[in-house]
C-alpha atoms as a PDB file:
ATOM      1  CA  UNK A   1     126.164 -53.558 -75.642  1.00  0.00           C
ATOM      2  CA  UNK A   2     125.501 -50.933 -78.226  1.00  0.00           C
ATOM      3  CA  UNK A   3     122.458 -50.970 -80.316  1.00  0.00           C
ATOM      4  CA  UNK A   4     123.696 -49.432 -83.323  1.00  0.00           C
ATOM      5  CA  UNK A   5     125.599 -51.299 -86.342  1.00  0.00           C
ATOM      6  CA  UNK A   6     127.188 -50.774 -89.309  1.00  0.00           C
ATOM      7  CA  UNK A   7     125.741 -51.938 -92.838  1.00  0.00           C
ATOM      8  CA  UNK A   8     125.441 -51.289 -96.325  1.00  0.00           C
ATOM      9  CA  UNK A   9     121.832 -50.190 -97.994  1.00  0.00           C
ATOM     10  CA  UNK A  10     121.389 -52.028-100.943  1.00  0.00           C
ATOM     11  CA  UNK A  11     123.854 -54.452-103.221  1.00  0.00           C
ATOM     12  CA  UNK A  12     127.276 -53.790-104.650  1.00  0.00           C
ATOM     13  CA  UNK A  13     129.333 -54.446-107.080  1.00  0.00           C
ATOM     14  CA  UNK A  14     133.338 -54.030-107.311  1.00  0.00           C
ATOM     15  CA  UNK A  15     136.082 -55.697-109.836  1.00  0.00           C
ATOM     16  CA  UNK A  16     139.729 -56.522-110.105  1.00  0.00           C
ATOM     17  CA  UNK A  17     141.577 -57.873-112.156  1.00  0.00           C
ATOM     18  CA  UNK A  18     145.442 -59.558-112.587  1.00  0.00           C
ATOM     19  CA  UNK A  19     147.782 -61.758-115.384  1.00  0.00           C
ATOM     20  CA  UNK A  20     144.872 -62.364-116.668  1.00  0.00           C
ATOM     21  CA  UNK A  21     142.787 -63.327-113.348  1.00  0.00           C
ATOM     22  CA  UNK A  22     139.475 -61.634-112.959  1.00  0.00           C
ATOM     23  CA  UNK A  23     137.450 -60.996-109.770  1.00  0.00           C
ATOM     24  CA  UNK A  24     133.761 -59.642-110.071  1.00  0.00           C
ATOM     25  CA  UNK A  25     132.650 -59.095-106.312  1.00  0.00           C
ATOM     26  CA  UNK A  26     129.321 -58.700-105.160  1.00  0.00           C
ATOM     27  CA  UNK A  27     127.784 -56.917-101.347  1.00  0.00           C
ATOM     28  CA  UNK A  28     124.773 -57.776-100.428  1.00  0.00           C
ATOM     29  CA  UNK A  29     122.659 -56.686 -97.159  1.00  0.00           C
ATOM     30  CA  UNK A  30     121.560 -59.815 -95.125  1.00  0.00           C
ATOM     31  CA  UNK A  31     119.859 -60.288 -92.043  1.00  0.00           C
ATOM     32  CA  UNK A  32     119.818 -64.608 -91.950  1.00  0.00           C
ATOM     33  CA  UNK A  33     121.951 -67.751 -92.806  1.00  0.00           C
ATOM     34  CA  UNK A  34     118.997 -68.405 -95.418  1.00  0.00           C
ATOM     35  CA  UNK A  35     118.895 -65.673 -96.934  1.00  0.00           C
ATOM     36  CA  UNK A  36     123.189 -65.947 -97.421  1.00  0.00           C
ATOM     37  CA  UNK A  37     122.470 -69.328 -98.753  1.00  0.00           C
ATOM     38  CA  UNK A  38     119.959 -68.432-101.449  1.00  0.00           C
ATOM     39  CA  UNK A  39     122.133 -65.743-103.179  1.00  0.00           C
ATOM     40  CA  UNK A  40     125.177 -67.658-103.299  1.00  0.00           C
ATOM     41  CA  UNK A  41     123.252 -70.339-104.845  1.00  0.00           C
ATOM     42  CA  UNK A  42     121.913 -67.889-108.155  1.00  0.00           C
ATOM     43  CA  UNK A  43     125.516 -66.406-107.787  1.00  0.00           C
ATOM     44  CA  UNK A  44     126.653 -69.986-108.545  1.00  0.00           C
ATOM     45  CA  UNK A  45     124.011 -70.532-111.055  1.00  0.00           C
ATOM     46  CA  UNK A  46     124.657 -67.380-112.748  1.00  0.00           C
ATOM     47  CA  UNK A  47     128.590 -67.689-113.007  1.00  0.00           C
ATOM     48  CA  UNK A  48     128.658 -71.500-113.612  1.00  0.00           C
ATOM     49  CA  UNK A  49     131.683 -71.402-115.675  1.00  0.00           C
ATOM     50  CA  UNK A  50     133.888 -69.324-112.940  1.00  0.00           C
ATOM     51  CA  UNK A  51     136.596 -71.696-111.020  1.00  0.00           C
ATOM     52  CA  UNK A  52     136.212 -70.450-107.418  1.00  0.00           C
ATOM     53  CA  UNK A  53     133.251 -68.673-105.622  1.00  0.00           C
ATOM     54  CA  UNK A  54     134.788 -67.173-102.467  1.00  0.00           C
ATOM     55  CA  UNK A  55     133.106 -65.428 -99.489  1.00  0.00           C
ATOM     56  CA  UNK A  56     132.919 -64.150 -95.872  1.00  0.00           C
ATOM     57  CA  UNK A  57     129.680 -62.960 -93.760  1.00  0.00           C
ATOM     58  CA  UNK A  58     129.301 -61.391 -91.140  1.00  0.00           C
ATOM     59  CA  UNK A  59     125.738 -61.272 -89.272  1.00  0.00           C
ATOM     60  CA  UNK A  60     124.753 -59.322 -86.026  1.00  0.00           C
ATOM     61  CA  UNK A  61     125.118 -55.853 -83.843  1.00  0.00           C
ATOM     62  CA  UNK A  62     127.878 -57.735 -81.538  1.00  0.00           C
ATOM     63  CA  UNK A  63     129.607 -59.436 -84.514  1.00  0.00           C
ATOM     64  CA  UNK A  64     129.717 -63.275 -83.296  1.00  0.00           C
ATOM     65  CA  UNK A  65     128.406 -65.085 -86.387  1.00  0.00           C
ATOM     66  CA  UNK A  66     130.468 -64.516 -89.325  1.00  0.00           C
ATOM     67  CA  UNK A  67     132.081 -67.178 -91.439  1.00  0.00           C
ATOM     68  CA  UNK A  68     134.983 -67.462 -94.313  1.00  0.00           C
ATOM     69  CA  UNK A  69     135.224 -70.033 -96.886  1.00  0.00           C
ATOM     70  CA  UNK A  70     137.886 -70.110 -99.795  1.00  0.00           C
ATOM     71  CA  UNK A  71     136.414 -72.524-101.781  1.00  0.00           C
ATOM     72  CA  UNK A  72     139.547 -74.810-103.074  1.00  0.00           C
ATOM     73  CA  UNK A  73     141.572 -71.732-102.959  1.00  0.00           C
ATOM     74  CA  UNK A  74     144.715 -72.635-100.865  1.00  0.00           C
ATOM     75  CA  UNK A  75     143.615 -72.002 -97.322  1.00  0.00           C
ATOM     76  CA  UNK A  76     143.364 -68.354 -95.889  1.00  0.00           C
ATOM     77  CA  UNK A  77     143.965 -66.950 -99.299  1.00  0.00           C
ATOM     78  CA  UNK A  78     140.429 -65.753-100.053  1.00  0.00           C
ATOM     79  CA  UNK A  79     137.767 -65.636 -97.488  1.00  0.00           C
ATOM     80  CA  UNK A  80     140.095 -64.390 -94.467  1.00  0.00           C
ATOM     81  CA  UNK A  81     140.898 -61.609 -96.795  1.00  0.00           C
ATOM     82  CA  UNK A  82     137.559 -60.974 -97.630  1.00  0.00           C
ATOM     83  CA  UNK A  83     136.203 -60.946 -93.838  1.00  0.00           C
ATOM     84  CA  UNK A  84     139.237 -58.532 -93.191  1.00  0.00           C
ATOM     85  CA  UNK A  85     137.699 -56.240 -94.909  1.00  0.00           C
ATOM     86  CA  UNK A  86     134.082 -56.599 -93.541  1.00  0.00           C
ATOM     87  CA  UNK A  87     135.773 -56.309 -90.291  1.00  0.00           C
ATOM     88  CA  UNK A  88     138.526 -53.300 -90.837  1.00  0.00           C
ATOM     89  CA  UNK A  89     135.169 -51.114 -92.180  1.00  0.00           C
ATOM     90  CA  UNK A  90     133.158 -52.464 -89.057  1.00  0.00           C
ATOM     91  CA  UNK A  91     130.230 -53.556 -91.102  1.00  0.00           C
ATOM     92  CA  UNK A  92     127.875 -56.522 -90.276  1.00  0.00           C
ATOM     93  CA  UNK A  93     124.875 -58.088 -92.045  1.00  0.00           C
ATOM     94  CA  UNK A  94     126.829 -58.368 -94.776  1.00  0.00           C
ATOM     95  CA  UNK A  95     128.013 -60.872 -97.123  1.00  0.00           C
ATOM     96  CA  UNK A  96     130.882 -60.856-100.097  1.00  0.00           C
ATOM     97  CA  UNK A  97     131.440 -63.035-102.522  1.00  0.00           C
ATOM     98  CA  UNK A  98     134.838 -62.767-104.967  1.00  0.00           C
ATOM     99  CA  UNK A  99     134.030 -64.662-107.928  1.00  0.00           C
ATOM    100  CA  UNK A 100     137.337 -66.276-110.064  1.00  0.00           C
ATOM    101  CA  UNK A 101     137.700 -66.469-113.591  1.00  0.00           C
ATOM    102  CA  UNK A 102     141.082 -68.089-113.694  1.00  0.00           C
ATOM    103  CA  UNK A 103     143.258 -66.522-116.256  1.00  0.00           C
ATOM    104  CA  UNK A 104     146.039 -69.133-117.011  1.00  0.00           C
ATOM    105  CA  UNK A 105     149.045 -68.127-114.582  1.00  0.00           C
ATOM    106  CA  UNK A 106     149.409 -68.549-110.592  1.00  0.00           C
ATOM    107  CA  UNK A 107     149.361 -65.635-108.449  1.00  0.00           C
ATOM    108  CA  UNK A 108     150.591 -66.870-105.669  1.00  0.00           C
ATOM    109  CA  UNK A 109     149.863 -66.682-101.665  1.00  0.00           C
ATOM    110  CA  UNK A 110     150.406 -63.621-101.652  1.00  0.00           C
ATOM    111  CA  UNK A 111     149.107 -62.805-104.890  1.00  0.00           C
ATOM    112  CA  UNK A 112     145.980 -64.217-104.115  1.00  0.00           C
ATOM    113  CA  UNK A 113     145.199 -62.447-100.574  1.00  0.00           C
ATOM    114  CA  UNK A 114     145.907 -59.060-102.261  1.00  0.00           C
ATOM    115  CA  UNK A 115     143.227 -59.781-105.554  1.00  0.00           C
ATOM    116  CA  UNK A 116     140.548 -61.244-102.769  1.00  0.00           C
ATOM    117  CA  UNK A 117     141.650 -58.559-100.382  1.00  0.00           C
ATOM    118  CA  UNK A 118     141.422 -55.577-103.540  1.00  0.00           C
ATOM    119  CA  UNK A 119     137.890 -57.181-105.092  1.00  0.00           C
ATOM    120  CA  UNK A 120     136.041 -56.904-101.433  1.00  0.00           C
ATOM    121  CA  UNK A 121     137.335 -53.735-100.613  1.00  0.00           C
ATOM    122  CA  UNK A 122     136.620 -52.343-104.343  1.00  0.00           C
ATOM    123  CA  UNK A 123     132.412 -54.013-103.680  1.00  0.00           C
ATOM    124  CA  UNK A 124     132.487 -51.983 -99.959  1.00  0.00           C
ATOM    125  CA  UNK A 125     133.965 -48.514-101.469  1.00  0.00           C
ATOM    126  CA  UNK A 126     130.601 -48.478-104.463  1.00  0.00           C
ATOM    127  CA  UNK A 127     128.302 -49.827-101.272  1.00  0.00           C
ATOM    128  CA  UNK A 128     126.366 -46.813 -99.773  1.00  0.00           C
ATOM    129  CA  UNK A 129     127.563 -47.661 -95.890  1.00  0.00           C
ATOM    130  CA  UNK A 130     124.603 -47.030 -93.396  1.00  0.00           C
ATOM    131  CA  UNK A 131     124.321 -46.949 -89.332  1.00  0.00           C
ATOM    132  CA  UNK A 132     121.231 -49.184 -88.200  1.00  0.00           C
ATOM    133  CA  UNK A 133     119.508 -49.317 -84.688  1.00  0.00           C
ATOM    134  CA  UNK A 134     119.187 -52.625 -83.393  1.00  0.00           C
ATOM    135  CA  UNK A 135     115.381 -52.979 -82.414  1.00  0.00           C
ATOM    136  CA  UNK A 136     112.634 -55.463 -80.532  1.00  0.00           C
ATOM    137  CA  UNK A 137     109.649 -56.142 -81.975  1.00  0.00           C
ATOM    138  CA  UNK A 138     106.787 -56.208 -79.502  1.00  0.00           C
ATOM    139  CA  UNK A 139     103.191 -56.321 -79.414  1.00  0.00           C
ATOM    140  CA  UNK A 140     100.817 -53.708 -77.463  1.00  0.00           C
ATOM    141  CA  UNK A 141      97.548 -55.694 -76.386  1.00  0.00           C
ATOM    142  CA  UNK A 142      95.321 -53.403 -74.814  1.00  0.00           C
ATOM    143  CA  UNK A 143      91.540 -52.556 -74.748  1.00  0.00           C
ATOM    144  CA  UNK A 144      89.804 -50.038 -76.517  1.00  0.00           C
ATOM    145  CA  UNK A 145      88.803 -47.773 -73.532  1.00  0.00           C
ATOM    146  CA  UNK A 146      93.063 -47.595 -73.436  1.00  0.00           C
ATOM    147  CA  UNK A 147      93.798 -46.671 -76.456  1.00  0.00           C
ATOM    148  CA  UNK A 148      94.334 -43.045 -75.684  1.00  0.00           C
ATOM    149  CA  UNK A 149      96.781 -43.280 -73.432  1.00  0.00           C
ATOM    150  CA  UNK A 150      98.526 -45.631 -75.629  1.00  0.00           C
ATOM    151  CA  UNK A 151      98.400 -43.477 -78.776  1.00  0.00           C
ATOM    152  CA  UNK A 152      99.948 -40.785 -76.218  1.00  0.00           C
ATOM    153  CA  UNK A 153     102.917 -42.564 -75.656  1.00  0.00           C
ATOM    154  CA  UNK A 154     103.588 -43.790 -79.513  1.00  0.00           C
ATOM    155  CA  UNK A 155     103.220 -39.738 -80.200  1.00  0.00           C
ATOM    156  CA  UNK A 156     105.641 -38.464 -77.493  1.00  0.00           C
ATOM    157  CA  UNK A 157     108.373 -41.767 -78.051  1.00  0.00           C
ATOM    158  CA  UNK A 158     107.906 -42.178 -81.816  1.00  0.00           C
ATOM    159  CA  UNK A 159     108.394 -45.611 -81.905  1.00  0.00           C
ATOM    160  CA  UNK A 160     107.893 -47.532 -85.408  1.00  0.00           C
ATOM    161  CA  UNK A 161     104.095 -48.824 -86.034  1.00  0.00           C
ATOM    162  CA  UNK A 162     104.212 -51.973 -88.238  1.00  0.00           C
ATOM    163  CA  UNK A 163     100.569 -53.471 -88.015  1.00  0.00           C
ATOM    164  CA  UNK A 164      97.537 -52.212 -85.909  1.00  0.00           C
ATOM    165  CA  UNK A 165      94.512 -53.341 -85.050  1.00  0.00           C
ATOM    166  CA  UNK A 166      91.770 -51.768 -83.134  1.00  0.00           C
ATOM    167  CA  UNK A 167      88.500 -53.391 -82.170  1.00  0.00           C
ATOM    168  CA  UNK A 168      87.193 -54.441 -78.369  1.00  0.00           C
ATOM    169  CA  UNK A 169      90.300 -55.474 -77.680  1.00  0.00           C
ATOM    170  CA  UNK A 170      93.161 -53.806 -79.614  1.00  0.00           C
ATOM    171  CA  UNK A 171      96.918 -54.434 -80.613  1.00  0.00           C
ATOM    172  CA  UNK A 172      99.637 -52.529 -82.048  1.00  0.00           C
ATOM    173  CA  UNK A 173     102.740 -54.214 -83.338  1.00  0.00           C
ATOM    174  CA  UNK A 174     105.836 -51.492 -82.814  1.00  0.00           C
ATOM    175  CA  UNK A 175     109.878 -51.906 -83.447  1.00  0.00           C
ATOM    176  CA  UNK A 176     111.201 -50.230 -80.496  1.00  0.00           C
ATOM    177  CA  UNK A 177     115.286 -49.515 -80.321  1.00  0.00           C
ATOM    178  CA  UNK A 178     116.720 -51.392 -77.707  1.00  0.00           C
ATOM    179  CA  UNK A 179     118.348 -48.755 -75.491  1.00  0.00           C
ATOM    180  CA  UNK A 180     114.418 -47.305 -75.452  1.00  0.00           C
ATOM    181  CA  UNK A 181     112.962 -50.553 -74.590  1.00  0.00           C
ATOM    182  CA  UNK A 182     112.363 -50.955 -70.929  1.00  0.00           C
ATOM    183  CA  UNK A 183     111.927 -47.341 -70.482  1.00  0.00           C
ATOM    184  CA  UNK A 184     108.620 -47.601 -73.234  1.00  0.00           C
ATOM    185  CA  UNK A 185     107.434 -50.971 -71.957  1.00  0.00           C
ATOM    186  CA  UNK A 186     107.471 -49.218 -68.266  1.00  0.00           C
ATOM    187  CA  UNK A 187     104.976 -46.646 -69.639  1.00  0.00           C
ATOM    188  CA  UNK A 188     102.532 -49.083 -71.099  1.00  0.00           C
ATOM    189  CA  UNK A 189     102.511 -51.429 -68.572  1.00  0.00           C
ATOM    190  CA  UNK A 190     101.269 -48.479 -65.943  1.00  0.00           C
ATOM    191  CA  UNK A 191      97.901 -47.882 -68.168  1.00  0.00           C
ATOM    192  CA  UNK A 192      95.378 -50.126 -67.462  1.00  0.00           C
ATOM    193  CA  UNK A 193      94.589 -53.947 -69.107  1.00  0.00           C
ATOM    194  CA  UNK A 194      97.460 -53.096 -71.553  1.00  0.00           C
ATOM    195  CA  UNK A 195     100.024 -56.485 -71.883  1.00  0.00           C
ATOM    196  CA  UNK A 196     103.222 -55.917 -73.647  1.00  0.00           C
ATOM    197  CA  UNK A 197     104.794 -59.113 -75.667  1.00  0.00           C
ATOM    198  CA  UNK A 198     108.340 -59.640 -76.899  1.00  0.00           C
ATOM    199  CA  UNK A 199     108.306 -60.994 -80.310  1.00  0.00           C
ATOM    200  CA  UNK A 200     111.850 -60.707 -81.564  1.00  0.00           C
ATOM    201  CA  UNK A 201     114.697 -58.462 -82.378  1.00  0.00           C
ATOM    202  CA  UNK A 202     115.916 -57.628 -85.441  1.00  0.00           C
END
């Protein structure tokens, strides 16, 4: 599996409009269901008076979770549209949402899929697109008479420090990429009283 995805950097915005239809679209970066669930809620909040609040995520390096809803659009008119275009620019932690100001006269089924399919793309061509490593988090536990050694290897492998703490007994939190994993954990675990724990990926 490959340890390298596709995202965007930070929130954006696209637009479209037609007869009288609007669309304002909004990208957003997400890593969790939760975190999906509180911006839809201030997007609803914010655009109260819009008719339909439509979306698709998409959340993971190997692309399993991911989810479209149309919200009382006909069905597959807005969020399949949407998620095409997450998935035709191979992005994930990601979500879109294609707000609808109704403007008085039916597009149509086909109509529709080409505003919701326009708006998302429109939000993905203004989003910076970056490449991320997928990474485990793991803690070093080691004691202090160890800790050269252990520097040693965070100097040569450059691994990412994201907490330390050095006392009797030490620990170092890193964020190691996954393809780098078991070939950095091997070097630790030959120094001695040093313990390496798994915390979680991300």
């Amino acid at each position: 599996m490959t340890d390298t995805y596709k995202t965007i950097s930070e929130p954006s915005e696209g637009y479209y409009k037609e007869k009288g239809s609007k669309f304002p679209t909004f990208a957003f970066p997400v890593a969790t269901e939760e975190e999906i669930k509180v911006i839809r809620d201030k997007l609803r909040k914010d655009y109260f008076d819009a008719r339909h609040h439509c979306y698709a995520w998409r959340l993971g390096a190997d692309h399993k979770r991911f989810r479209a809803n149309d919200d009382g659009e006909p069905s597959s008119t807005a969020g399949k549209p949407i998620l095409g275009q997450i998935q035709s620019n191979d992005l994930t932690n990601i979500l879109i949402v294609v707000i609808r100001y109704f403007g008085g006269t039916k597009l149509g089924v086909s109509g529709l899929i080409n505003a919701y399919r326009t708006a998302a793309a429109d939000a993905i061509a203004n989003a910076k697109i970056i490449e991320k490593t997928v990474n485990d988090i793991y803690e070093i536990k080691f004691q202090y008479a160890a800790m050269n050694d252990v520097m040693k290897i965070i100097k040569d492998d450059k691994p990412l420090q994201l907490a330390q703490q050095f006392d009797l007994n030490c620990n170092i939190t890193l964020s190691i990429r996954q393809s780098e994993v078991k070939m950095l954990i091997e070097k630790f675990k030959k120094i001695n009283t040093v313990r390496a724990e798994y915390i979680r990926t991300e």
